[in-house]
Protein backbone atom coordinates (compact mmCIF):
# COMPACT_ATOMS: atom_id res chain seq x y z
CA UNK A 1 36.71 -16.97 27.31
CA UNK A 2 34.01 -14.63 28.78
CA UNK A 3 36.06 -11.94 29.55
CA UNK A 4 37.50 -12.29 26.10
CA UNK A 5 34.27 -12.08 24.35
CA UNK A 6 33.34 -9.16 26.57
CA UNK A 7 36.79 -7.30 25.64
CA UNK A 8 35.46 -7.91 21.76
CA UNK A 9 32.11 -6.66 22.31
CA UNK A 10 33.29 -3.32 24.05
CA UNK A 11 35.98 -2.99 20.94
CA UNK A 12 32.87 -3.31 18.59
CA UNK A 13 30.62 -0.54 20.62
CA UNK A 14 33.78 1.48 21.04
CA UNK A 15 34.22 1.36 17.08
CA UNK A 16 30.37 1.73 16.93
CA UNK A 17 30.98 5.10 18.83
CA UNK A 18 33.80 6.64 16.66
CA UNK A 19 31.77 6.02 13.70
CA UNK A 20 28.94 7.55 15.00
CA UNK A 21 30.55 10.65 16.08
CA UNK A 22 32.34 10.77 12.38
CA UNK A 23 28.87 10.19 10.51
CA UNK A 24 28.64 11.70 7.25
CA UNK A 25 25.71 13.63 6.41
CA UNK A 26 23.84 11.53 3.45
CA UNK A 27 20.52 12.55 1.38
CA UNK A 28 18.90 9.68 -0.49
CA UNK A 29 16.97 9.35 -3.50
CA UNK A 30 13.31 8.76 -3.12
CA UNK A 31 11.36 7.92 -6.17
CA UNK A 32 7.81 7.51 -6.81
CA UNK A 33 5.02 6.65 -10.30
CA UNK A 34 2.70 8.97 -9.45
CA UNK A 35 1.96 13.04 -9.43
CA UNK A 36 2.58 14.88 -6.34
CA UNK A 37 -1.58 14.87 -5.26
CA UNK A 38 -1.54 11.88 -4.64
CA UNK A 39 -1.55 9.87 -1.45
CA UNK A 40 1.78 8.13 -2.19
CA UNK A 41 3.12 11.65 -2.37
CA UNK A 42 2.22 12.71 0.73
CA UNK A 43 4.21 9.58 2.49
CA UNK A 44 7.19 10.78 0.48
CA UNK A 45 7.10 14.52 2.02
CA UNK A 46 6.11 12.67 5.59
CA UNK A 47 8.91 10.94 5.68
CA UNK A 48 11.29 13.37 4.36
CA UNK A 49 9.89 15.88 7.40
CA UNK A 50 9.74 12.87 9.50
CA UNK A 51 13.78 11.76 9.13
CA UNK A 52 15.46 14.88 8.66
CA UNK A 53 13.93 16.27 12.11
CA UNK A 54 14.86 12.61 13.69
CA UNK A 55 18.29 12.90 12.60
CA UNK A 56 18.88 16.53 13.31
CA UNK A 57 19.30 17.17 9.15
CA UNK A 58 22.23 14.02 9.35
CA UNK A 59 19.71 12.49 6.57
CA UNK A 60 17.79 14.26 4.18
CA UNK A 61 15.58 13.01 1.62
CA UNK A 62 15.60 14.53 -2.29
CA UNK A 63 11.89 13.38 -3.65
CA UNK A 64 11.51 12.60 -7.66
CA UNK A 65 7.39 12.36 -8.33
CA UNK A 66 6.08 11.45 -11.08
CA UNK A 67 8.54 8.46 -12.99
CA UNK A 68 11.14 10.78 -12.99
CA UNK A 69 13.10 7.64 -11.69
CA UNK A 70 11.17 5.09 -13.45
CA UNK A 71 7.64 3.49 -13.33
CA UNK A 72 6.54 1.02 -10.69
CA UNK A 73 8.65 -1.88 -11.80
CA UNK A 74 11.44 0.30 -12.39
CA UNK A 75 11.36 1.87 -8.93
CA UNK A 76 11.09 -1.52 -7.29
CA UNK A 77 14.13 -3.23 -9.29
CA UNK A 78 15.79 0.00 -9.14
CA UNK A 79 15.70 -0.39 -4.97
CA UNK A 80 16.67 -3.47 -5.07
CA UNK A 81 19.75 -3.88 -7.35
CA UNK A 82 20.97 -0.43 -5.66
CA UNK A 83 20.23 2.03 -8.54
CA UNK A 84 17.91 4.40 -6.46
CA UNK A 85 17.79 4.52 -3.11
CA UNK A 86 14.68 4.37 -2.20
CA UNK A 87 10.66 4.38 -3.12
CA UNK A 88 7.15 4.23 -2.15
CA UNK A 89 5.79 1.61 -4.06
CA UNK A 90 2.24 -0.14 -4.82
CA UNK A 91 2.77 -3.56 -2.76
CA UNK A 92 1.24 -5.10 -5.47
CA UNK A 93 3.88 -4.97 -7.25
CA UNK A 94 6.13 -6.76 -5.04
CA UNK A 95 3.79 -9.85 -4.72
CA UNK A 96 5.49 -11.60 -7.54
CA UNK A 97 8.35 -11.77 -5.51
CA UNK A 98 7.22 -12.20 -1.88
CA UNK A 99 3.41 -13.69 -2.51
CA UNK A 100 2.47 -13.14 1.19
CA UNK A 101 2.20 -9.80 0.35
CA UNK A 102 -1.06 -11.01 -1.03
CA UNK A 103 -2.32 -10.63 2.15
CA UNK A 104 -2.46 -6.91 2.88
CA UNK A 105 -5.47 -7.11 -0.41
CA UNK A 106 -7.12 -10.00 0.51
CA UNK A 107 -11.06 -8.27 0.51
CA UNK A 108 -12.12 -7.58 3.92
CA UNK A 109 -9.20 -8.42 5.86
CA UNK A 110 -9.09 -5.13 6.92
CA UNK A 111 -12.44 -3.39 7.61
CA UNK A 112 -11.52 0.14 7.72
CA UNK A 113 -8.47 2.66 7.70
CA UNK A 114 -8.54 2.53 11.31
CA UNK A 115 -7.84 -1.00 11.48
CA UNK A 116 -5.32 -0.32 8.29
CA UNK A 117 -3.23 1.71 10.93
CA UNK A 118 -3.58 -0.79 13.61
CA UNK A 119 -2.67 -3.37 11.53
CA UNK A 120 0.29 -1.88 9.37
CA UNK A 121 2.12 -2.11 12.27
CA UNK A 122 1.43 -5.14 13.89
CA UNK A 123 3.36 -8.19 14.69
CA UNK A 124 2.15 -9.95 11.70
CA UNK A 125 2.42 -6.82 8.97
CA UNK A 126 6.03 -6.54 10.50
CA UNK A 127 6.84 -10.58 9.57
CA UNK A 128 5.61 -9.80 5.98
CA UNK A 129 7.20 -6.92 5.12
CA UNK A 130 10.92 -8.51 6.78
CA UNK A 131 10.79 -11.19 4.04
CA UNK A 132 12.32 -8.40 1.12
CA UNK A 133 15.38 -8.20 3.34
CA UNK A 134 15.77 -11.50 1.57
CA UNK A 135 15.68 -9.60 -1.97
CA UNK A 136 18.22 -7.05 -1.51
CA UNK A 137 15.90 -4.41 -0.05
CA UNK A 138 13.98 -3.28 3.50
CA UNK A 139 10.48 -2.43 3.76
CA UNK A 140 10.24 0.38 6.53
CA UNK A 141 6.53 1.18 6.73
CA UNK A 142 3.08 0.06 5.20
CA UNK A 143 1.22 3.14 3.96
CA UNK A 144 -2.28 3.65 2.19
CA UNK A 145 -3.06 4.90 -1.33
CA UNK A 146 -7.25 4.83 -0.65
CA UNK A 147 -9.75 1.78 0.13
CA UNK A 148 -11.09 0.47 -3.76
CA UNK A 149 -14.37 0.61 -4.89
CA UNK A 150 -16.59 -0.39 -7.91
CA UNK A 151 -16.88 2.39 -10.74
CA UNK A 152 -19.27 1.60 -13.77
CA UNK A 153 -20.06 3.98 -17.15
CA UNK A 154 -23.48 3.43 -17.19
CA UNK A 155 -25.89 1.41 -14.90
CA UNK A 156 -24.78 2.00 -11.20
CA UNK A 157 -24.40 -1.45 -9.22
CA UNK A 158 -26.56 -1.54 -6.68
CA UNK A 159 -27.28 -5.02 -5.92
CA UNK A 160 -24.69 -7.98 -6.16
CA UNK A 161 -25.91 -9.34 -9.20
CA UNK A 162 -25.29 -6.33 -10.90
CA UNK A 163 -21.37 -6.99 -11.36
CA UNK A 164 -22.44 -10.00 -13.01
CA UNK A 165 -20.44 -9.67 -16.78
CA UNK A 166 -19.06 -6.35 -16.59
CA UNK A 167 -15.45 -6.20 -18.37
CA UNK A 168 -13.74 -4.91 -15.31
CA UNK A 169 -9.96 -3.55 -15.30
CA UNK A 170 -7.96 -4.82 -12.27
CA UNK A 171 -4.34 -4.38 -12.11
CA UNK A 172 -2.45 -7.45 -13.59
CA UNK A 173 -2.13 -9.41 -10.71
CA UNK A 174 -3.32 -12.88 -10.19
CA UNK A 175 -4.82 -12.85 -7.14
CA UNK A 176 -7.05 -9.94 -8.07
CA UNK A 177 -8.34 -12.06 -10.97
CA UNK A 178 -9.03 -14.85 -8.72
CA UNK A 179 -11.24 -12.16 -6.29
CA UNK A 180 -13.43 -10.70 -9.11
CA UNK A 181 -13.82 -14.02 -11.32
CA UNK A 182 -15.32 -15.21 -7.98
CA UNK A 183 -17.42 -12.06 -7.64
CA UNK A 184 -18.66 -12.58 -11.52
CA UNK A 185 -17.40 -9.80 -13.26
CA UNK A 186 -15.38 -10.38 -16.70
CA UNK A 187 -12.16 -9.50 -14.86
CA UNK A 188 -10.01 -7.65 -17.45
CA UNK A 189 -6.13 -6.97 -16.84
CA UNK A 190 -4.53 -4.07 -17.83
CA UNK A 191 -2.18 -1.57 -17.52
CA UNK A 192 -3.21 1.73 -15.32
CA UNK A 193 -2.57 4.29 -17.74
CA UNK A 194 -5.13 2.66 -20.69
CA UNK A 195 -7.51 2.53 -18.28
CA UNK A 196 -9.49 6.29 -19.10
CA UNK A 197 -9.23 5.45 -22.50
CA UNK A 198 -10.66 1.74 -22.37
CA UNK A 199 -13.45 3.42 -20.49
CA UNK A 200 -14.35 5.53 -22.70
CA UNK A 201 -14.65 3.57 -25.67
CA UNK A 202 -16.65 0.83 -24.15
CA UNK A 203 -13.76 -1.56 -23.75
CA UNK A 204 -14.04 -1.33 -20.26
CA UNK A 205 -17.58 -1.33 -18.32
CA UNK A 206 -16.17 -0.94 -15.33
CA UNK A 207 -12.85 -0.16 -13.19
CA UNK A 208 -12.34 -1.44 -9.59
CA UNK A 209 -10.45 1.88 -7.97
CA UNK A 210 -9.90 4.07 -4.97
CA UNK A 211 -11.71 7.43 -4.92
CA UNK A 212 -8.11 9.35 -5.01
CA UNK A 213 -7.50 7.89 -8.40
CA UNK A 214 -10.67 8.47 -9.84
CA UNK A 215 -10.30 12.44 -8.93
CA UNK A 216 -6.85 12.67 -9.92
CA UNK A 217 -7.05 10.57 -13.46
CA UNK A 218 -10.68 12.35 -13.64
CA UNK A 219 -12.48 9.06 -14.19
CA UNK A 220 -15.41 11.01 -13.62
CA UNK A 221 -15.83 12.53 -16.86
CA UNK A 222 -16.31 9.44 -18.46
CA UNK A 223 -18.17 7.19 -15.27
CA UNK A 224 -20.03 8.59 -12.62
CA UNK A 225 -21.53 5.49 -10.79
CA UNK A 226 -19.51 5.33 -7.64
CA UNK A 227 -20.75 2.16 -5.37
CA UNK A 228 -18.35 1.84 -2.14
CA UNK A 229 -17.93 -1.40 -1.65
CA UNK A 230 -14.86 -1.11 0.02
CA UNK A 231 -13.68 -4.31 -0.47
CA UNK A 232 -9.65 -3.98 -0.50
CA UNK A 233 -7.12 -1.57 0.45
CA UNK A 234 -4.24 -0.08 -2.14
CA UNK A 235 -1.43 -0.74 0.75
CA UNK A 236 2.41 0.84 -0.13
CA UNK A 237 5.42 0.31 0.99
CA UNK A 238 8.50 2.32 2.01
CA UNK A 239 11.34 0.75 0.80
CA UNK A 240 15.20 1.18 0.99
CA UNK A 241 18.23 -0.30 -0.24
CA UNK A 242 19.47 -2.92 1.82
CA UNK A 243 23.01 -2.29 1.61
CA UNK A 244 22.61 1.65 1.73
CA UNK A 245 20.45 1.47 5.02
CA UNK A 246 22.99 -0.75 6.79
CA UNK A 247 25.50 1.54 5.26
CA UNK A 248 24.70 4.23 7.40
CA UNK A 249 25.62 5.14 11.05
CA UNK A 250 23.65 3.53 13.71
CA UNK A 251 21.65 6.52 14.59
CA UNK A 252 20.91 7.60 11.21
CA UNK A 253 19.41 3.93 10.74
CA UNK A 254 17.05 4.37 14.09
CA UNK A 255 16.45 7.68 12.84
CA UNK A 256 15.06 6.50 9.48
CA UNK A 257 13.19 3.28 11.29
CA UNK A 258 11.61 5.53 13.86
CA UNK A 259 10.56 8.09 10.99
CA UNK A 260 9.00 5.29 9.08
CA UNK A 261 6.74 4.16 11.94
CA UNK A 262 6.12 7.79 13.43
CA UNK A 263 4.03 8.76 10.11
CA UNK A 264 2.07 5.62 9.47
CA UNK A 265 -1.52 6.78 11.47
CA UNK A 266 -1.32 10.34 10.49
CA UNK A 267 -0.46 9.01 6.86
CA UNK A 268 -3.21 6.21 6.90
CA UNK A 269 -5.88 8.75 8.62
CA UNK A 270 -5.28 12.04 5.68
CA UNK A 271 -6.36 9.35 3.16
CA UNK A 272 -9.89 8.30 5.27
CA UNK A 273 -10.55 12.35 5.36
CA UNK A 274 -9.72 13.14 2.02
CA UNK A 275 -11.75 9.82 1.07
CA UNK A 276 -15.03 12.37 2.00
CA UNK A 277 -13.80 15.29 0.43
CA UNK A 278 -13.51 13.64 -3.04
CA UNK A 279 -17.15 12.18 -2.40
CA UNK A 280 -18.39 15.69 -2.18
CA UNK A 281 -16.52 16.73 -4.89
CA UNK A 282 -17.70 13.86 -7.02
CA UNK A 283 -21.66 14.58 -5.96
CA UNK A 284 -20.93 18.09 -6.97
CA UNK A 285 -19.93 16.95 -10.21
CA UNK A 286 -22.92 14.57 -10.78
CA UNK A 287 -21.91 11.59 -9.71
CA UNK A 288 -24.30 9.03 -8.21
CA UNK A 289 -22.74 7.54 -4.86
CA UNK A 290 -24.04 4.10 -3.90
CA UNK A 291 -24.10 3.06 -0.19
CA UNK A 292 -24.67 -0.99 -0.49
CA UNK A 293 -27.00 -2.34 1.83
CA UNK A 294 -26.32 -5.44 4.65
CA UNK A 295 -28.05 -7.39 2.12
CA UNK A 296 -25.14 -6.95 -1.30
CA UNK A 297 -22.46 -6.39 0.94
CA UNK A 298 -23.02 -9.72 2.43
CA UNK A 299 -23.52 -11.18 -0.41
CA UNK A 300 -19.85 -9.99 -1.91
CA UNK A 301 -18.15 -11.04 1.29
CA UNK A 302 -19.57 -14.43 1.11
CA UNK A 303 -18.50 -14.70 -2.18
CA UNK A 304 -14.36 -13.49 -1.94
CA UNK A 305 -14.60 -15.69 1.67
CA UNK A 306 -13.04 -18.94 0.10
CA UNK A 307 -10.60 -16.82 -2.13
CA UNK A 308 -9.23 -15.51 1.40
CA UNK A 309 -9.53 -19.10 2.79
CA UNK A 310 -7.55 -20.36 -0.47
CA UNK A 311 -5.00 -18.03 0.06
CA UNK A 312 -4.18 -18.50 3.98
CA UNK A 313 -4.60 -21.98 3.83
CA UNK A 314 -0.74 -21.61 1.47
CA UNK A 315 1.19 -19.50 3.30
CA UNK A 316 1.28 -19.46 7.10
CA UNK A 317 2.14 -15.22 7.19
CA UNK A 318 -0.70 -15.09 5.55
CA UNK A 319 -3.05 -16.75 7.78
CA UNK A 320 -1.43 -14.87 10.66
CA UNK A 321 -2.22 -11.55 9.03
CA UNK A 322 -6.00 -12.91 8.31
CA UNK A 323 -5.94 -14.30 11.84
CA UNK A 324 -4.78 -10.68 13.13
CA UNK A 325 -7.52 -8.86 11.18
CA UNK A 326 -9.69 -11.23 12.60
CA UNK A 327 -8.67 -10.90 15.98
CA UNK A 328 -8.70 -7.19 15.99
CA UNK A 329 -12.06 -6.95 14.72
CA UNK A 330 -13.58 -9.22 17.38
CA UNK A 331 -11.81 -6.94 20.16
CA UNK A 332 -13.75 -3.79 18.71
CA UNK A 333 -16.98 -5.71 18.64
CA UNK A 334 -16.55 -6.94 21.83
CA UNK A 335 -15.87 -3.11 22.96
């Protein structure tokens, strides 16, 4: 029986081997929602370089910016019923379908975008981001759009009680509402591209937001209190097609995987240093950048600490994540 199981899997490799050497050259679709400055953008050209090196120009990537394949929902359903082949995608969005994904925004689960790169490839990242294999799609990498802050029209926050009441957009996603109705703002949901005008008619007092998205939508006309609280990361995720990636020949596969993880820390690391280029630019064009103190930014962390408890304490990939921020924090500290 062994040596008949052995005879199979040599008939499988030796199959596995004509295939390979008969591999078609493919090039995939890769949408994305927003313009071509921004850091989602950037992943999209990374990888393209990345995989068509890897492969030796087997696989090459054709990028559509800008919703030229759809919006963020779009994208995502588009990936997984098999109408675009691929996208780099706000994990938000996918949270109503895998809610552990919850846990890459958690506030202050990761510290900093050091820790982001550690961490978007750790054990615990990588048992996440597996679960979409269960809706029809793979997640190949975790990439970063820009840590959030806290962006007001008129009086800066400088103090914790300051947030108290403002009407605050956050993206339309419950979890967020449960973060800032425990920090005391009025959260207010609502869709990203309303947001410049809601600020400047007084809708909106205030916008939680990462610094790239304030340059590119030029938030700054409008608001130019900038406090850096930091609290959350705007994680993205590669995704594919399920059934196109295992589609492919065995080395283009490995060649896309390996792609995927190659560009995550210089991905994650262009964001942190174009982070302090746009606050420059932003002090150049009158903005006022606050710098909370030990005092409000413990505060804020004491008061999104049982929303993070909440959370692990009902899913256990979620705790592990927590427990892996945790555990990689103490290391540095103990360093």
């Amino acid at each position: 029986m062994n040596l008949i199981k052995s005879l199979s899997i040599a008939a499988i490799l030796a199959a596995g081997l004509v295939t390979n050497a008969s591999a078609k050259d493919v090039t995939l679709r890769l949408g994305h929602a927003v313009f071509e400055q921004h850091p989602i953008h950037d992943t999209a050209v990374r990888f393209k370089e990345a995989v068509e090196r890897l492969s030796n120009g087997s696989v090459k990537i054709e990028i559509f910016p800008s919703r030229q394949l759809g919006d963020v929902k779009e994208l995502m359903e588009g990936v997984q019923f098999g109408t675009v082949d691929m996208t780099v995608n706000s994990s938000s969005a996918l949270a109503t379908i895998e809610p552990s994904i919850d846990a890459f925004q958690l506030p202050y689960v990761i510290g900093s975008y050091e820790e982001f790169a550690q961490l978007a490839v750790s054990p615990a990242a990588k048992a996440i981001m597996s679960r979409l294999d269960n809706h029809g799609m793979v997640a190949l990498g975790l990439y970063e759009g820009g840590q959030r802050h806290f962006l007001t029209v008129k009086q800066p926050v400088t103090a914790f009680e300051g947030f108290h009441g403002l009407k605050t957009r956050v993206a339309p996603v419950k979890m967020f509402l449960d973060v800032w109705q425990a920090v005391g703002v009025n959260p207010t949901p609502m869709a990203y591209g309303e947001v410049y005008t809601a600020l400047e008619t007084g809708t909106l007092d205030a916008v939680e937001i990462n610094l790239t998205s304030i340059e590119s939508e030029k938030y700054y006309e409008i608001a130019k209190q900038v406090t850096l609280t930091g609290h959350y990361f705007w994680p993205s995720f590669l995704l594919i097609n399920k059934m196109k990636l295992d589609g492919l020949a065995p080395e283009q596969q490995a060649a896309i995987r390996q792609a995927a993880d190659e560009i995550v820390k210089p991905q994650v690391m262009a964001v942190a240093e174009l982070d302090q280029k746009i606050i420059t630019q932003l002090k150049e064009r009158g903005a006022t950048i606050i710098e909370p103190d030990e005092a409000f930014r413990k505060a804020l962390t004491d008061a999104v600490k049982p929303v993070v408890e909440n959370y692990a304490s009902q899913n256990p990939l979620i705790a592990d994540f927590v427990k892996a921020g945790e555990e990689l924090r103490a290391g540095q500290q103990a360093n």
